[in-house]
C-alpha atoms as a PDB file:
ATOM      1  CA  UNK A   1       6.338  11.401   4.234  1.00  0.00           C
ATOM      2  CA  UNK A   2       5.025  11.814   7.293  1.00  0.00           C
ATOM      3  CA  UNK A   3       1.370  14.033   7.803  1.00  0.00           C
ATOM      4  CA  UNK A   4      -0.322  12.656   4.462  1.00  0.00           C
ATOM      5  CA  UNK A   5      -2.975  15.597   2.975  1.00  0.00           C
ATOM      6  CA  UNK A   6      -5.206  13.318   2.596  1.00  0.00           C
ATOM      7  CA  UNK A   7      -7.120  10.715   5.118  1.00  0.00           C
ATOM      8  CA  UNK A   8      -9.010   7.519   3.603  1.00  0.00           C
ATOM      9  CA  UNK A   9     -12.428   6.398   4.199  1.00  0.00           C
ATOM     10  CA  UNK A  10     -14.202   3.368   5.216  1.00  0.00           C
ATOM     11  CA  UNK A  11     -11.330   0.164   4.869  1.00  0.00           C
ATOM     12  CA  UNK A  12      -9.052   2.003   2.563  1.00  0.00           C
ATOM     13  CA  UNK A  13      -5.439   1.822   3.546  1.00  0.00           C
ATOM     14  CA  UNK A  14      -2.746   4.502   1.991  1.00  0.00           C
ATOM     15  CA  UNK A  15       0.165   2.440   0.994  1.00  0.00           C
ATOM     16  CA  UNK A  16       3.685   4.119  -0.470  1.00  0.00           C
ATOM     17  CA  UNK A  17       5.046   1.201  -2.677  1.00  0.00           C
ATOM     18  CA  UNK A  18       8.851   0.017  -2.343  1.00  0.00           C
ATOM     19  CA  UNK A  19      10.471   0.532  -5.721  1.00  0.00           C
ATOM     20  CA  UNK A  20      11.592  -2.816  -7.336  1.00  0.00           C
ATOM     21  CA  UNK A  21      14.922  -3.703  -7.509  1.00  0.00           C
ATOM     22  CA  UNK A  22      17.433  -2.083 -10.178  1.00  0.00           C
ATOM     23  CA  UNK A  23      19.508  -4.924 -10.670  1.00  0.00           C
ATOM     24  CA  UNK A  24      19.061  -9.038 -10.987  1.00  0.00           C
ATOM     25  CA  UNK A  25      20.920 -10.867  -8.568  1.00  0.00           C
ATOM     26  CA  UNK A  26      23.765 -11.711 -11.037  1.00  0.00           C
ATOM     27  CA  UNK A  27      24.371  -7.523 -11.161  1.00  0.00           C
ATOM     28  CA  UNK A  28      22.728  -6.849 -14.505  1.00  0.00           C
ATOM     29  CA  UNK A  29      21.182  -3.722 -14.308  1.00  0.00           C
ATOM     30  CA  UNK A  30      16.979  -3.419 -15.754  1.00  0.00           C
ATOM     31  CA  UNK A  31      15.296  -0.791 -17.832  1.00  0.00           C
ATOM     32  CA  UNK A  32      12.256   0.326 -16.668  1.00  0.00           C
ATOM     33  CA  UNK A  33      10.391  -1.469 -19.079  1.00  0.00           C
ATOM     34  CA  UNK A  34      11.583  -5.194 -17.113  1.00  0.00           C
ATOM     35  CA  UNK A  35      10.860  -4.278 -13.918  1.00  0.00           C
ATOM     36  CA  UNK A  36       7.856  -5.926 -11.905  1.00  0.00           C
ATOM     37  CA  UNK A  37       4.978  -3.617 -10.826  1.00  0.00           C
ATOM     38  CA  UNK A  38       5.784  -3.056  -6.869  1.00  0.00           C
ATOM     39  CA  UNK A  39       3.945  -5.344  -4.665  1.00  0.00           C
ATOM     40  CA  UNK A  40       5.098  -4.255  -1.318  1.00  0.00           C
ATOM     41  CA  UNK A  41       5.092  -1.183   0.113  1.00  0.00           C
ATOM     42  CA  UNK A  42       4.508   0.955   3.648  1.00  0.00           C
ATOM     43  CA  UNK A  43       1.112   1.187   5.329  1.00  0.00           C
ATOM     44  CA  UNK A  44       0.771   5.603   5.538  1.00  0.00           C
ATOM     45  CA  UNK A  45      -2.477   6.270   6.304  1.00  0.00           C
ATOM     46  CA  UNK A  46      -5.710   3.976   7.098  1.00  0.00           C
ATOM     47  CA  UNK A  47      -9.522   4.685   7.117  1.00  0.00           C
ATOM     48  CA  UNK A  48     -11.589   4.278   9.996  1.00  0.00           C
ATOM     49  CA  UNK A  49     -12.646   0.870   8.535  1.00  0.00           C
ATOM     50  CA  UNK A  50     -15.372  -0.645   7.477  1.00  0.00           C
ATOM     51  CA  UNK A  51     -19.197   0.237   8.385  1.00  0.00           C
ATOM     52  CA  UNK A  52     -21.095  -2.887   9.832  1.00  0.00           C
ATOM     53  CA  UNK A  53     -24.828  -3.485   9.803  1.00  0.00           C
ATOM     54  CA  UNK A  54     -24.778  -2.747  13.156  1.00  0.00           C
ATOM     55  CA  UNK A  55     -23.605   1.189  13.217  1.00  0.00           C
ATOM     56  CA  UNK A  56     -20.412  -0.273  14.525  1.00  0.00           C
ATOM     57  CA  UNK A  57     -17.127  -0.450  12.501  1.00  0.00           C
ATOM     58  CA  UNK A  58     -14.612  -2.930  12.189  1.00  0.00           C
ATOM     59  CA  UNK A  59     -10.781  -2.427  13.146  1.00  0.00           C
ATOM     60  CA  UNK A  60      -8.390  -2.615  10.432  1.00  0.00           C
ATOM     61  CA  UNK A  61      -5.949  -5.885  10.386  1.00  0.00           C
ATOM     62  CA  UNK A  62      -2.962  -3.609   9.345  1.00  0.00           C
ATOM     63  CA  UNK A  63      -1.174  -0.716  11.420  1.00  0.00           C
ATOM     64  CA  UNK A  64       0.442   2.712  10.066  1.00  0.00           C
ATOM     65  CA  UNK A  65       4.171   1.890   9.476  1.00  0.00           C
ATOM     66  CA  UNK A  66       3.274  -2.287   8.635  1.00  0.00           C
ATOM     67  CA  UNK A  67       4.772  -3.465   5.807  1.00  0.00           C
ATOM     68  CA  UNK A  68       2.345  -5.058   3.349  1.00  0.00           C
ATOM     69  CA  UNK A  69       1.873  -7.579  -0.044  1.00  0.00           C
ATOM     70  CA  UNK A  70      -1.074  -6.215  -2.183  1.00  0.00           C
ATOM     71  CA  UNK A  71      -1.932  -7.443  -5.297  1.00  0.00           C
ATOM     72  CA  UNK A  72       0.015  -6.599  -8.444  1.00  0.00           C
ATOM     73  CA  UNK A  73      -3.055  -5.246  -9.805  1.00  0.00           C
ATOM     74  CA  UNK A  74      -4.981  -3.558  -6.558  1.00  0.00           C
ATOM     75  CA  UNK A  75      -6.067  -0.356  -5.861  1.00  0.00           C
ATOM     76  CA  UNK A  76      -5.499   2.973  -7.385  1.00  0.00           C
ATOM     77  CA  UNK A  77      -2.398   4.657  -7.973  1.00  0.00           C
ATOM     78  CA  UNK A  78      -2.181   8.623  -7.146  1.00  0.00           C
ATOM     79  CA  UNK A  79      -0.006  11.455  -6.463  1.00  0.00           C
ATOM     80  CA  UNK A  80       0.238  12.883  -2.990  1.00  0.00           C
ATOM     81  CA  UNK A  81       2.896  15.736  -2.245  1.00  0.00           C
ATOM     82  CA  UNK A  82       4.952  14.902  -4.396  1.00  0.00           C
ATOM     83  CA  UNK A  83       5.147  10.972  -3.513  1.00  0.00           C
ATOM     84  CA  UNK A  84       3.191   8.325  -5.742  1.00  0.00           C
ATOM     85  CA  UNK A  85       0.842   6.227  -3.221  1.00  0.00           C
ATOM     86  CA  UNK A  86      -1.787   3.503  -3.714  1.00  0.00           C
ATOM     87  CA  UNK A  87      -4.928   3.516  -2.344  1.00  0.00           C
ATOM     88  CA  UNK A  88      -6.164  -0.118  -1.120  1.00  0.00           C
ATOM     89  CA  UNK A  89      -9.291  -1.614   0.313  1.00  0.00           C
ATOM     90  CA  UNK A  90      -8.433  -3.715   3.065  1.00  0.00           C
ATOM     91  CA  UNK A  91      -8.876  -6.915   0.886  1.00  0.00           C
ATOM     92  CA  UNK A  92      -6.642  -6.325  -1.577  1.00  0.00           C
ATOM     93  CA  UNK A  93      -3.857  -6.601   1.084  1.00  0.00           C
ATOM     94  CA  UNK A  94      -2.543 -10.492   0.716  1.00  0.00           C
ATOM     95  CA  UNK A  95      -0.084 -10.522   3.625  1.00  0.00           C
ATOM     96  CA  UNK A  96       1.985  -8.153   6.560  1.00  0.00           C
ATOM     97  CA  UNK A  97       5.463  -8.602   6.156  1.00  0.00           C
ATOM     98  CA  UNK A  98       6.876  -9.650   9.695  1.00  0.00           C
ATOM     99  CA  UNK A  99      10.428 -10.617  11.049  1.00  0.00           C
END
Protein backbone atom coordinates (compact mmCIF):
# COMPACT_ATOMS: atom_id res chain seq x y z
CA UNK A 1 0.00 0.00 0.00
CA UNK A 2 1.79 2.63 -1.06
CA UNK A 3 -0.14 6.40 -1.85
CA UNK A 4 -2.68 6.11 1.22
CA UNK A 5 -6.24 8.19 0.23
CA UNK A 6 -6.14 9.60 3.11
CA UNK A 7 -3.47 12.04 5.04
CA UNK A 8 -3.71 12.49 9.01
CA UNK A 9 -3.82 15.57 10.96
CA UNK A 10 -2.09 17.12 13.78
CA UNK A 11 0.20 13.96 15.62
CA UNK A 12 -1.79 11.19 14.13
CA UNK A 13 0.30 8.47 12.62
CA UNK A 14 -1.38 5.81 9.97
CA UNK A 15 -0.17 2.49 11.08
CA UNK A 16 -0.99 -1.00 8.96
CA UNK A 17 -0.83 -3.66 11.81
CA UNK A 18 1.30 -7.01 11.33
CA UNK A 19 -1.10 -9.91 11.61
CA UNK A 20 -0.34 -12.15 14.69
CA UNK A 21 1.09 -15.28 14.32
CA UNK A 22 -1.01 -18.45 13.08
CA UNK A 23 0.72 -20.93 14.95
CA UNK A 24 2.38 -21.33 18.73
CA UNK A 25 5.85 -22.11 18.69
CA UNK A 26 5.26 -25.86 19.35
CA UNK A 27 3.26 -25.80 15.62
CA UNK A 28 -0.29 -25.82 16.92
CA UNK A 29 -2.22 -23.90 14.73
CA UNK A 30 -4.94 -20.86 16.52
CA UNK A 31 -8.48 -19.95 15.69
CA UNK A 32 -9.13 -16.58 15.37
CA UNK A 33 -10.78 -16.35 18.49
CA UNK A 34 -6.95 -17.06 20.48
CA UNK A 35 -5.10 -14.80 18.73
CA UNK A 36 -3.68 -11.50 20.43
CA UNK A 37 -4.94 -8.13 19.07
CA UNK A 38 -1.80 -6.91 16.78
CA UNK A 39 0.49 -4.64 18.54
CA UNK A 40 3.00 -3.92 15.91
CA UNK A 41 2.60 -2.77 12.74
CA UNK A 42 4.15 -0.29 9.77
CA UNK A 43 4.24 3.49 10.14
CA UNK A 44 2.08 4.56 6.42
CA UNK A 45 1.26 7.85 6.71
CA UNK A 46 1.96 10.69 9.51
CA UNK A 47 0.34 14.13 10.26
CA UNK A 48 2.14 17.21 10.23
CA UNK A 49 2.33 16.92 14.07
CA UNK A 50 1.33 18.57 16.74
CA UNK A 51 0.33 22.47 17.00
CA UNK A 52 2.41 24.31 19.78
CA UNK A 53 1.43 27.46 21.63
CA UNK A 54 3.75 29.09 19.69
CA UNK A 55 2.22 28.70 15.90
CA UNK A 56 5.07 26.30 15.50
CA UNK A 57 4.65 22.47 15.26
CA UNK A 58 6.49 19.75 16.60
CA UNK A 59 8.29 16.93 14.44
CA UNK A 60 7.02 13.55 14.79
CA UNK A 61 9.44 10.90 16.73
CA UNK A 62 8.47 8.16 14.12
CA UNK A 63 9.28 8.01 10.23
CA UNK A 64 7.03 6.51 7.25
CA UNK A 65 8.22 2.85 6.85
CA UNK A 66 9.34 2.60 11.05
CA UNK A 67 8.18 -0.20 12.61
CA UNK A 68 6.20 0.52 15.78
CA UNK A 69 4.60 -1.03 19.40
CA UNK A 70 1.22 0.76 20.11
CA UNK A 71 -0.93 -0.13 22.66
CA UNK A 72 -3.21 -3.16 22.46
CA UNK A 73 -6.01 -0.91 22.92
CA UNK A 74 -4.91 2.54 20.92
CA UNK A 75 -6.33 4.31 18.31
CA UNK A 76 -9.02 3.62 15.87
CA UNK A 77 -9.29 0.90 13.55
CA UNK A 78 -10.54 1.71 9.78
CA UNK A 79 -10.69 0.57 6.33
CA UNK A 80 -8.55 2.19 3.69
CA UNK A 81 -8.50 0.66 0.03
CA UNK A 82 -9.10 -2.26 0.84
CA UNK A 83 -6.36 -2.63 3.77
CA UNK A 84 -7.47 -2.37 7.58
CA UNK A 85 -5.20 0.53 9.23
CA UNK A 86 -5.11 2.17 12.68
CA UNK A 87 -5.08 5.55 13.26
CA UNK A 88 -2.70 6.63 16.32
CA UNK A 89 -1.85 9.79 18.16
CA UNK A 90 1.68 10.00 18.58
CA UNK A 91 1.40 8.88 22.30
CA UNK A 92 -0.11 5.88 21.95
CA UNK A 93 3.09 4.64 20.17
CA UNK A 94 5.18 2.72 23.16
CA UNK A 95 8.34 1.92 21.19
CA UNK A 96 10.19 1.85 17.30
CA UNK A 97 11.26 -1.44 16.60
CA UNK A 98 15.09 -1.19 15.63
CA UNK A 99 17.84 -3.81 14.67
Amino acid sequence: MKNLKIRPLDDRIVVEPVEAEERTAGGIVLPDSAKEKPQRGHVMAMGPGKLLDSGHRAPLSVSIGDEVIYGKYSGSDIEVDGHDVKILRESDILAKVVG
